[in-house]
C-alpha atoms as a PDB file:
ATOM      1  CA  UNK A   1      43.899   1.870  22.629  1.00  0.00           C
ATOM      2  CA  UNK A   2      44.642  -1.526  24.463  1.00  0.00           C
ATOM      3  CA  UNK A   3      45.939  -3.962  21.665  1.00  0.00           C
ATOM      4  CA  UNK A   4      43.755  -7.350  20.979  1.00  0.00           C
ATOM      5  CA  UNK A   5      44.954 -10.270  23.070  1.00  0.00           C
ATOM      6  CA  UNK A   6      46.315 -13.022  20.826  1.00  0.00           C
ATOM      7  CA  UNK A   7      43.996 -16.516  20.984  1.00  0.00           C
ATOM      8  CA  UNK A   8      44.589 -18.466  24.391  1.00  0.00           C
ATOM      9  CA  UNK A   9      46.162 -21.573  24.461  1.00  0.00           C
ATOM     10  CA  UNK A  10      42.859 -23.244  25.258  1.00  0.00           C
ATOM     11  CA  UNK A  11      41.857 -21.752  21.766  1.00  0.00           C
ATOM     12  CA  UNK A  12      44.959 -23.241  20.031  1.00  0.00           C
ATOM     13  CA  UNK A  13      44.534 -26.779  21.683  1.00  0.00           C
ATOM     14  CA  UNK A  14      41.112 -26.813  20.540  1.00  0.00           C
ATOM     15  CA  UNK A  15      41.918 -25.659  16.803  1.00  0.00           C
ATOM     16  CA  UNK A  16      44.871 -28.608  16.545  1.00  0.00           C
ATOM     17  CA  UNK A  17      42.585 -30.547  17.714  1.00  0.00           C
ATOM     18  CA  UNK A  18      39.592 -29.743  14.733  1.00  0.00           C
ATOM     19  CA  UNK A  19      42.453 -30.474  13.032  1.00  0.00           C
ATOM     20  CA  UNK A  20      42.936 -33.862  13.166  1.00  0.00           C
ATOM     21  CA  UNK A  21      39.322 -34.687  13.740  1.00  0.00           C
ATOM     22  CA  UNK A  22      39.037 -33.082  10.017  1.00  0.00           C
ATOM     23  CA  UNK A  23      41.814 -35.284   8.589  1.00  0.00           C
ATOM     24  CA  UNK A  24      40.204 -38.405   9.726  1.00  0.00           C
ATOM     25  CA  UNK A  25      36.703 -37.355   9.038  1.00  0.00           C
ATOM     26  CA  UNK A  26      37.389 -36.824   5.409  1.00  0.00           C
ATOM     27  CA  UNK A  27      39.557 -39.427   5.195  1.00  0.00           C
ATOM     28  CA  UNK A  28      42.303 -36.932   4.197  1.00  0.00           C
ATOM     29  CA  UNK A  29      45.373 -36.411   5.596  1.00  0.00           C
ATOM     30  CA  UNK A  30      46.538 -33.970   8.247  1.00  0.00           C
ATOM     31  CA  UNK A  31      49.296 -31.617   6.037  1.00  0.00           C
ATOM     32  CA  UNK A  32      45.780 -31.831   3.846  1.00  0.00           C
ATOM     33  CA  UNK A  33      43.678 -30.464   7.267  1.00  0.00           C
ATOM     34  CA  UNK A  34      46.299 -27.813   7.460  1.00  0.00           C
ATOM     35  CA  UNK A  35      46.107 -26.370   4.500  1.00  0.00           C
ATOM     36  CA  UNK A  36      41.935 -25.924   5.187  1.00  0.00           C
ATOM     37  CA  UNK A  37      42.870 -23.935   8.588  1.00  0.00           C
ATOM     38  CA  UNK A  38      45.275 -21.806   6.969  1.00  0.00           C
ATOM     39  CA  UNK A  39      42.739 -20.973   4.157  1.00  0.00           C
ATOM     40  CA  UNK A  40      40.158 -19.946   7.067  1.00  0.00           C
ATOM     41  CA  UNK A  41      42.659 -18.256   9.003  1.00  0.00           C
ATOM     42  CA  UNK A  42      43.442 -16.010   5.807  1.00  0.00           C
ATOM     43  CA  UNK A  43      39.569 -15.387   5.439  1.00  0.00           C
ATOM     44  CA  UNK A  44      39.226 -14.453   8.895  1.00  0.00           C
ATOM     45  CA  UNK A  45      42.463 -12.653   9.631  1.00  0.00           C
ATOM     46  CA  UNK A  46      44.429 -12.033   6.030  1.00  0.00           C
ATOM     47  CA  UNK A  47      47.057 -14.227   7.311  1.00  0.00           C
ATOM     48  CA  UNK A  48      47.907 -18.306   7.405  1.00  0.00           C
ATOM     49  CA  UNK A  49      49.475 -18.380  10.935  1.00  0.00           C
ATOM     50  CA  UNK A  50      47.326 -19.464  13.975  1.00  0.00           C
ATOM     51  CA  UNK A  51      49.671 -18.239  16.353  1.00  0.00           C
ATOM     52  CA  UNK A  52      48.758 -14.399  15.145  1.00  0.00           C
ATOM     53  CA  UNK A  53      44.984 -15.189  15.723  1.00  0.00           C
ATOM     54  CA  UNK A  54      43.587 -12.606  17.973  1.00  0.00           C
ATOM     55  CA  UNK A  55      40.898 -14.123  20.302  1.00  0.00           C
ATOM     56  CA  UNK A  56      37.572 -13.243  18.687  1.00  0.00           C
ATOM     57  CA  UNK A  57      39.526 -14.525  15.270  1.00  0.00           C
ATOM     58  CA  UNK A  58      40.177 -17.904  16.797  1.00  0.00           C
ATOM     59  CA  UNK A  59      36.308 -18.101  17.684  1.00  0.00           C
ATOM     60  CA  UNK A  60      34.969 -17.891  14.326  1.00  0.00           C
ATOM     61  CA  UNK A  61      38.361 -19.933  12.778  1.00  0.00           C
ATOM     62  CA  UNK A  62      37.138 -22.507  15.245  1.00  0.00           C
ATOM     63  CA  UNK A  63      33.427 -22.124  14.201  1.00  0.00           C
ATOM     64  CA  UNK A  64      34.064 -22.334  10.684  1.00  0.00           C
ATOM     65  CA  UNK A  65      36.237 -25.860  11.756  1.00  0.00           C
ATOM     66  CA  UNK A  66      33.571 -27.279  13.211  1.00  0.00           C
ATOM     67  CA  UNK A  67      31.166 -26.633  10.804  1.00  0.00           C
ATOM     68  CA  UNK A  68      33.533 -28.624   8.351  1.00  0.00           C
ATOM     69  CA  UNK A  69      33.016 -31.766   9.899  1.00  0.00           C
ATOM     70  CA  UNK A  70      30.026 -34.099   9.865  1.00  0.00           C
ATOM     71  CA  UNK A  71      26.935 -33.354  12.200  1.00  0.00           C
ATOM     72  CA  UNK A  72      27.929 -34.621  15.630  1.00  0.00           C
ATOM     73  CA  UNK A  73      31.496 -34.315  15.190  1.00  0.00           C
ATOM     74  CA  UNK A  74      33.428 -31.036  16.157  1.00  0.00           C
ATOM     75  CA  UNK A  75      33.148 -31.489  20.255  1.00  0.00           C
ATOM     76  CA  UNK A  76      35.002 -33.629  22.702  1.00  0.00           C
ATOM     77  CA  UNK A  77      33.786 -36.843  22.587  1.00  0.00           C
ATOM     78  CA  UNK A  78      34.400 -40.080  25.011  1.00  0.00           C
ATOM     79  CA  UNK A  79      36.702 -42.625  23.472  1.00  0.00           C
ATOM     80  CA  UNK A  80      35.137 -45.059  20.833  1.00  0.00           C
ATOM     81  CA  UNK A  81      36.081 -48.306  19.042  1.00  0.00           C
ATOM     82  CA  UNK A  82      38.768 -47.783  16.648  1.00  0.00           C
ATOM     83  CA  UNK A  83      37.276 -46.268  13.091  1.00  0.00           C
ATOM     84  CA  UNK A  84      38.521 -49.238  11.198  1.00  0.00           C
ATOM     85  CA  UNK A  85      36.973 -52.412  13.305  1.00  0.00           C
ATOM     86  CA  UNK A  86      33.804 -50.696  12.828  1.00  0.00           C
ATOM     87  CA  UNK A  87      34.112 -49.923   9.107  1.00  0.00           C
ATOM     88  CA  UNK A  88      35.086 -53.332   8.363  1.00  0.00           C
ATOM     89  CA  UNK A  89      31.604 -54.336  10.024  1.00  0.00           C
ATOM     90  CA  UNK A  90      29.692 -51.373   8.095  1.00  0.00           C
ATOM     91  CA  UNK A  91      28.105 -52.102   4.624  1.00  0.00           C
ATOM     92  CA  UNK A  92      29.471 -50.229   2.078  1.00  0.00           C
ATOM     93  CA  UNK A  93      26.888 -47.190   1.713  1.00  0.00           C
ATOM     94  CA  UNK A  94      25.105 -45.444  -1.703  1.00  0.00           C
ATOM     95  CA  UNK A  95      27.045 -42.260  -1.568  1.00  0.00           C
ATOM     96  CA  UNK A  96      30.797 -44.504  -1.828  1.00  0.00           C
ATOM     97  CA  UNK A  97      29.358 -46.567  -4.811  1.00  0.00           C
ATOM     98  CA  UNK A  98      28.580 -43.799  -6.264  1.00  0.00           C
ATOM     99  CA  UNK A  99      32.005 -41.573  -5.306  1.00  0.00           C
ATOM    100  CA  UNK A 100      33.368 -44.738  -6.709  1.00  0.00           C
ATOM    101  CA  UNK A 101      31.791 -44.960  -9.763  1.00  0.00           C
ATOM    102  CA  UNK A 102      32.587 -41.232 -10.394  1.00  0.00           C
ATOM    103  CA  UNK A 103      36.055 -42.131  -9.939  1.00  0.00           C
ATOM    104  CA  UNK A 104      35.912 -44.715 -12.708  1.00  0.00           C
ATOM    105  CA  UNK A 105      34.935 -42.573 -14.604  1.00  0.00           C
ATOM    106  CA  UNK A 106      37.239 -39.669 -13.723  1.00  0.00           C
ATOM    107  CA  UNK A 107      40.284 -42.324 -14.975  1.00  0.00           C
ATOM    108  CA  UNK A 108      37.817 -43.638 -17.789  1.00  0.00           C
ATOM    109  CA  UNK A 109      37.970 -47.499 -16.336  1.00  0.00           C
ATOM    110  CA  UNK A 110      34.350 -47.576 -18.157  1.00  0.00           C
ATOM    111  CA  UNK A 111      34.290 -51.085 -18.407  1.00  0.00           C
ATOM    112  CA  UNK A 112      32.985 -53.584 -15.539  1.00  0.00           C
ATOM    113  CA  UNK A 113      35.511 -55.833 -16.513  1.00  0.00           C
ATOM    114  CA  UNK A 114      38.796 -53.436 -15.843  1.00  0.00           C
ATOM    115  CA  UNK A 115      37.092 -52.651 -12.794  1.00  0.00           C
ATOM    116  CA  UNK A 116      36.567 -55.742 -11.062  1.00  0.00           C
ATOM    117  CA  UNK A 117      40.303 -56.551 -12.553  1.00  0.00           C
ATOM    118  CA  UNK A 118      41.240 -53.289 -10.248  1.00  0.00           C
ATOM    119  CA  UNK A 119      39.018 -54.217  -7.148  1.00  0.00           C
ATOM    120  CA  UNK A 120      40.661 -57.817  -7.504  1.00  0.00           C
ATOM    121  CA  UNK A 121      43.855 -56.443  -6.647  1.00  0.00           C
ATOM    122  CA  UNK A 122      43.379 -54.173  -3.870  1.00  0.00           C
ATOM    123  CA  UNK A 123      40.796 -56.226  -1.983  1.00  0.00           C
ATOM    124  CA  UNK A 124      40.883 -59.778  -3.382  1.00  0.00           C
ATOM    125  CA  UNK A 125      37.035 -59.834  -4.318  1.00  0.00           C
ATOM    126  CA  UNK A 126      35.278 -58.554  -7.516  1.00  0.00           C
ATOM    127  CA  UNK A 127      33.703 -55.491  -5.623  1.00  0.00           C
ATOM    128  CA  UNK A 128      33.824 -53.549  -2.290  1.00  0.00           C
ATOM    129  CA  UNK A 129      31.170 -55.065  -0.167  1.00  0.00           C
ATOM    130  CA  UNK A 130      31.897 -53.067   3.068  1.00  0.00           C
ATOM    131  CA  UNK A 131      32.709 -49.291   3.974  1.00  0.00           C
ATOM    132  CA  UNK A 132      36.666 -50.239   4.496  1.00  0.00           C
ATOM    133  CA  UNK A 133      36.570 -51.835   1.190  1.00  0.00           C
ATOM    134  CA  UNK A 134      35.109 -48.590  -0.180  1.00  0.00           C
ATOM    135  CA  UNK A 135      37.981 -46.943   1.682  1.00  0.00           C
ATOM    136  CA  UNK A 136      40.690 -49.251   0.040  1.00  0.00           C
ATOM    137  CA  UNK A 137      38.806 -48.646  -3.458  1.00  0.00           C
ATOM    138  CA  UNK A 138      38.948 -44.706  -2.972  1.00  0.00           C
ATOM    139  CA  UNK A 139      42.291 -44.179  -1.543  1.00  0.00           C
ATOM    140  CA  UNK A 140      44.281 -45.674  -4.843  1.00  0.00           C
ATOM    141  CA  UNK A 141      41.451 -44.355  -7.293  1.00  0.00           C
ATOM    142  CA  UNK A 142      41.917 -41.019  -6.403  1.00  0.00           C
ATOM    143  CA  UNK A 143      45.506 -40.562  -7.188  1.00  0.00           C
ATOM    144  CA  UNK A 144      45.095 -42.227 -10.251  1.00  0.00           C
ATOM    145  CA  UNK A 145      42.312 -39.904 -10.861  1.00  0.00           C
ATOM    146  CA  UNK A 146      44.260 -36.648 -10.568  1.00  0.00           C
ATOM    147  CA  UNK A 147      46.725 -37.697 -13.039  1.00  0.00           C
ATOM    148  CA  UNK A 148      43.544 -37.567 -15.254  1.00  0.00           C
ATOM    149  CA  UNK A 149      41.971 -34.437 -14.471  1.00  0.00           C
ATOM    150  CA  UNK A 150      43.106 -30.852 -15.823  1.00  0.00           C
ATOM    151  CA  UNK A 151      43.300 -28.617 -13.682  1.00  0.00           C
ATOM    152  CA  UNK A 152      41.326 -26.097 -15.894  1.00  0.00           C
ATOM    153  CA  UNK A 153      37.762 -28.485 -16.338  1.00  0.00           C
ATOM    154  CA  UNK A 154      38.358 -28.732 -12.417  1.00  0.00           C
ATOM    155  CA  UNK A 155      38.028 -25.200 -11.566  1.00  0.00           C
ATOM    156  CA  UNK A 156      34.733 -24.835 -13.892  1.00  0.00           C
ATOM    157  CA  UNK A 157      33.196 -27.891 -12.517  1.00  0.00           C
ATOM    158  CA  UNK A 158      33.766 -25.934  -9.229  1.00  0.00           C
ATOM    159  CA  UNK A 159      32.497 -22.740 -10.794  1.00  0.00           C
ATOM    160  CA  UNK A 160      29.540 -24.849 -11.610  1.00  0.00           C
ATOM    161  CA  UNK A 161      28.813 -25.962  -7.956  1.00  0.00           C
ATOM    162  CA  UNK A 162      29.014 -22.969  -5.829  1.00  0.00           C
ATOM    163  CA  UNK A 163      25.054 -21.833  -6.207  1.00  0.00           C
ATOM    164  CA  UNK A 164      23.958 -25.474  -5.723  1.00  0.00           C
ATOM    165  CA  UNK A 165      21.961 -25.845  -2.720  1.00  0.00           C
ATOM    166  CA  UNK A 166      22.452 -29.548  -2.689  1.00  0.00           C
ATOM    167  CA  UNK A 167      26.078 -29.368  -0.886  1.00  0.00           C
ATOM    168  CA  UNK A 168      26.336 -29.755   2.985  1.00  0.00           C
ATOM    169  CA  UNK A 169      27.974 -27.409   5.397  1.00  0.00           C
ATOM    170  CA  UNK A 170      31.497 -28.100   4.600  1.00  0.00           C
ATOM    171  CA  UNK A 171      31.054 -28.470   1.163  1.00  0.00           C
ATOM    172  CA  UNK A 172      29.646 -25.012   1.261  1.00  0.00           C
ATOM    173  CA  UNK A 173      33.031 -23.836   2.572  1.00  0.00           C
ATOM    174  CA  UNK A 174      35.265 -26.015   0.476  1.00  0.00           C
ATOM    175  CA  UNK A 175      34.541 -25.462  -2.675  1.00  0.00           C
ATOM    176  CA  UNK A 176      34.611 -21.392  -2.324  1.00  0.00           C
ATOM    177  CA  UNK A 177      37.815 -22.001  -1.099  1.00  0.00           C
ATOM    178  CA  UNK A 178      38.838 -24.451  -3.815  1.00  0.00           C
ATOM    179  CA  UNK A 179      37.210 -22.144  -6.431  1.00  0.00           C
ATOM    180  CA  UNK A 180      39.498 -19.050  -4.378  1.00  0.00           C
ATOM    181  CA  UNK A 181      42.619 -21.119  -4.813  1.00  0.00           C
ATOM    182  CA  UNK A 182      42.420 -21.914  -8.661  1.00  0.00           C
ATOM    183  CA  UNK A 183      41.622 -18.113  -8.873  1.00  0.00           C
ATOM    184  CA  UNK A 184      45.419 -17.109  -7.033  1.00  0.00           C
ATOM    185  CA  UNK A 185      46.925 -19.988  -8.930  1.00  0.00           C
ATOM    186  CA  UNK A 186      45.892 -18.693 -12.076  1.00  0.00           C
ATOM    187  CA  UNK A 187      47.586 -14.873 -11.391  1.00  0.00           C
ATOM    188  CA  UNK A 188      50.538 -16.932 -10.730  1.00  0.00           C
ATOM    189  CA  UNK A 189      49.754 -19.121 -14.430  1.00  0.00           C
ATOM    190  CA  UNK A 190      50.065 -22.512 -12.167  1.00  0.00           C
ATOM    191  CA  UNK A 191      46.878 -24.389 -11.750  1.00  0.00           C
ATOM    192  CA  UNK A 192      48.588 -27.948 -11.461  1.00  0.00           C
ATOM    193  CA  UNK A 193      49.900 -26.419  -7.943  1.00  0.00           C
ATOM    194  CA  UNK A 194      46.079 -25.807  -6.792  1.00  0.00           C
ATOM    195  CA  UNK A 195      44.647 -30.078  -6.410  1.00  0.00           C
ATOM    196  CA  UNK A 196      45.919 -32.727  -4.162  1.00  0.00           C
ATOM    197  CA  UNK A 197      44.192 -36.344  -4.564  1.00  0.00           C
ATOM    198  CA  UNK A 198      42.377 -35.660  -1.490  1.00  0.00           C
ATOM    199  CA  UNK A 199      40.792 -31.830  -2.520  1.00  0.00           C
ATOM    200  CA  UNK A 200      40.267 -33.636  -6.226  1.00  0.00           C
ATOM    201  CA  UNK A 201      38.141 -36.625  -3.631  1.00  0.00           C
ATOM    202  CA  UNK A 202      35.935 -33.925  -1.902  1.00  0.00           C
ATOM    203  CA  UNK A 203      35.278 -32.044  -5.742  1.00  0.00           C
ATOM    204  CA  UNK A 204      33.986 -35.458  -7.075  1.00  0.00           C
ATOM    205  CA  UNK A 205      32.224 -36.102  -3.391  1.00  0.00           C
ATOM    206  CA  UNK A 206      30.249 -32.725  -4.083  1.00  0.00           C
ATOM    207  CA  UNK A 207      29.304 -33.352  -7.584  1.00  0.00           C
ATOM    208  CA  UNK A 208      27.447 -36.831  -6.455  1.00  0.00           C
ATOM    209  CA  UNK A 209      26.169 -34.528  -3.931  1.00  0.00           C
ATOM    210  CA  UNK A 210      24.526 -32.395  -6.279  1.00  0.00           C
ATOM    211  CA  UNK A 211      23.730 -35.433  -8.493  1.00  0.00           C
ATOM    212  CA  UNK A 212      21.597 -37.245  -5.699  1.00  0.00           C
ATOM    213  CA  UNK A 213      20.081 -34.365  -4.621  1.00  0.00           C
ATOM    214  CA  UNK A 214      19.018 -33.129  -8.395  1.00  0.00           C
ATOM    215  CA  UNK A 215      18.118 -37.056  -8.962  1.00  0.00           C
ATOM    216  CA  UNK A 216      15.797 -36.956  -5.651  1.00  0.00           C
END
């Protein structure tokens, strides 16, 4: 029987590529974006490494990439204004105040006072007022959160999301894979090893998800 070609290097470029258009869409990082393709790659193929990827398994690990992102993103796309000039410009939105406040609350900065005292020093105003403010708010919040969270209350608020059918398309595939993670962690009686600020960021992101769609 003639053996499965491995994935062409069209297929590869095109997987990098989700890659980094995951890191910046999520605002993560892209060791972070790695560790999401290496999860799909295992669900598709029982391994981590791309390079094995036969060429029907690179389809659907570049199907399940793009279905990660936000709607629009995921294709070639003509060059654009840098992110940043046009998140300065950009008001912050309802969903960041309320990832925000959620993140107050994850590091139990309850009072308005402490947090204006916080916003003071990474923006030099008493609030975020735009989207790269929200941004500057987040990034610092969330590490501080994750020194507050155990990893134990983290898997069962994940436990408690899976069924929701408030989550988008990515979150639909993240948190089954977080949930899968805490699950092999646990075998291996290491949890801590299982969130990174930025998978801790998209758990809170998809509990105001549920919250605002419940609240609606």
């Amino acid at each position: 029987m003639q053996a499965k070609r491995v994935r062409t290097p069209a297929q590869n470029r095109v997987i990098w590529g989700l890659v980094t258009q995951l890191a910046q869409a999520t605002s993560g990082t892209k060791i972070e974006a790695e560790e999401a393709v290496r999860a799909i790659c295992r669900e598709v193929a029982g391994h981590d490494h791309t390079s094995r990827l036969t060429e029907g398994q690179a389809d659907v690990v570049i199907s399940r990439l793009r279905a990660r992102l936000p709607q629009g993103q995921g294709r070639p796309a003509a060059p654009s204004a840098p992110v940043g000039k046009s998140r300065q410009d950009a008001p912050i939105t309802p969903r960041q105040q309320e990832v925000i406040g959620a993140l107050y609350r994850q590091v139990g900065w309850d009072d308005r006072g402490r947090q204006i005292a916080f916003a003071r020093r990474q923006l030099k105003l008493p609030w975020p007022q735009t989207q790269l403010h929200a941004d500057a708010i987040i990034e610092p919040l969330k590490a501080i959160a994750l020194r507050h969270t155990d990893p134990a209350d983290a898997w069962r608020r994940a436990v408690a999301l899976r069924e929701s059918p408030h989550l988008d398309a990515w979150q639909r595939q993240f948190i089954p894979d977080l949930i899968a993670q805490f699950v092999v962690a646990d075998a291996a009686r290491d949890l801590k090893k299982v969130l990174s600020p930025h998978k801790l960021l998209k758990l809170i992101e998809a509990e105001v998800a549920v919250m605002v769609g419940e609240r609606d």
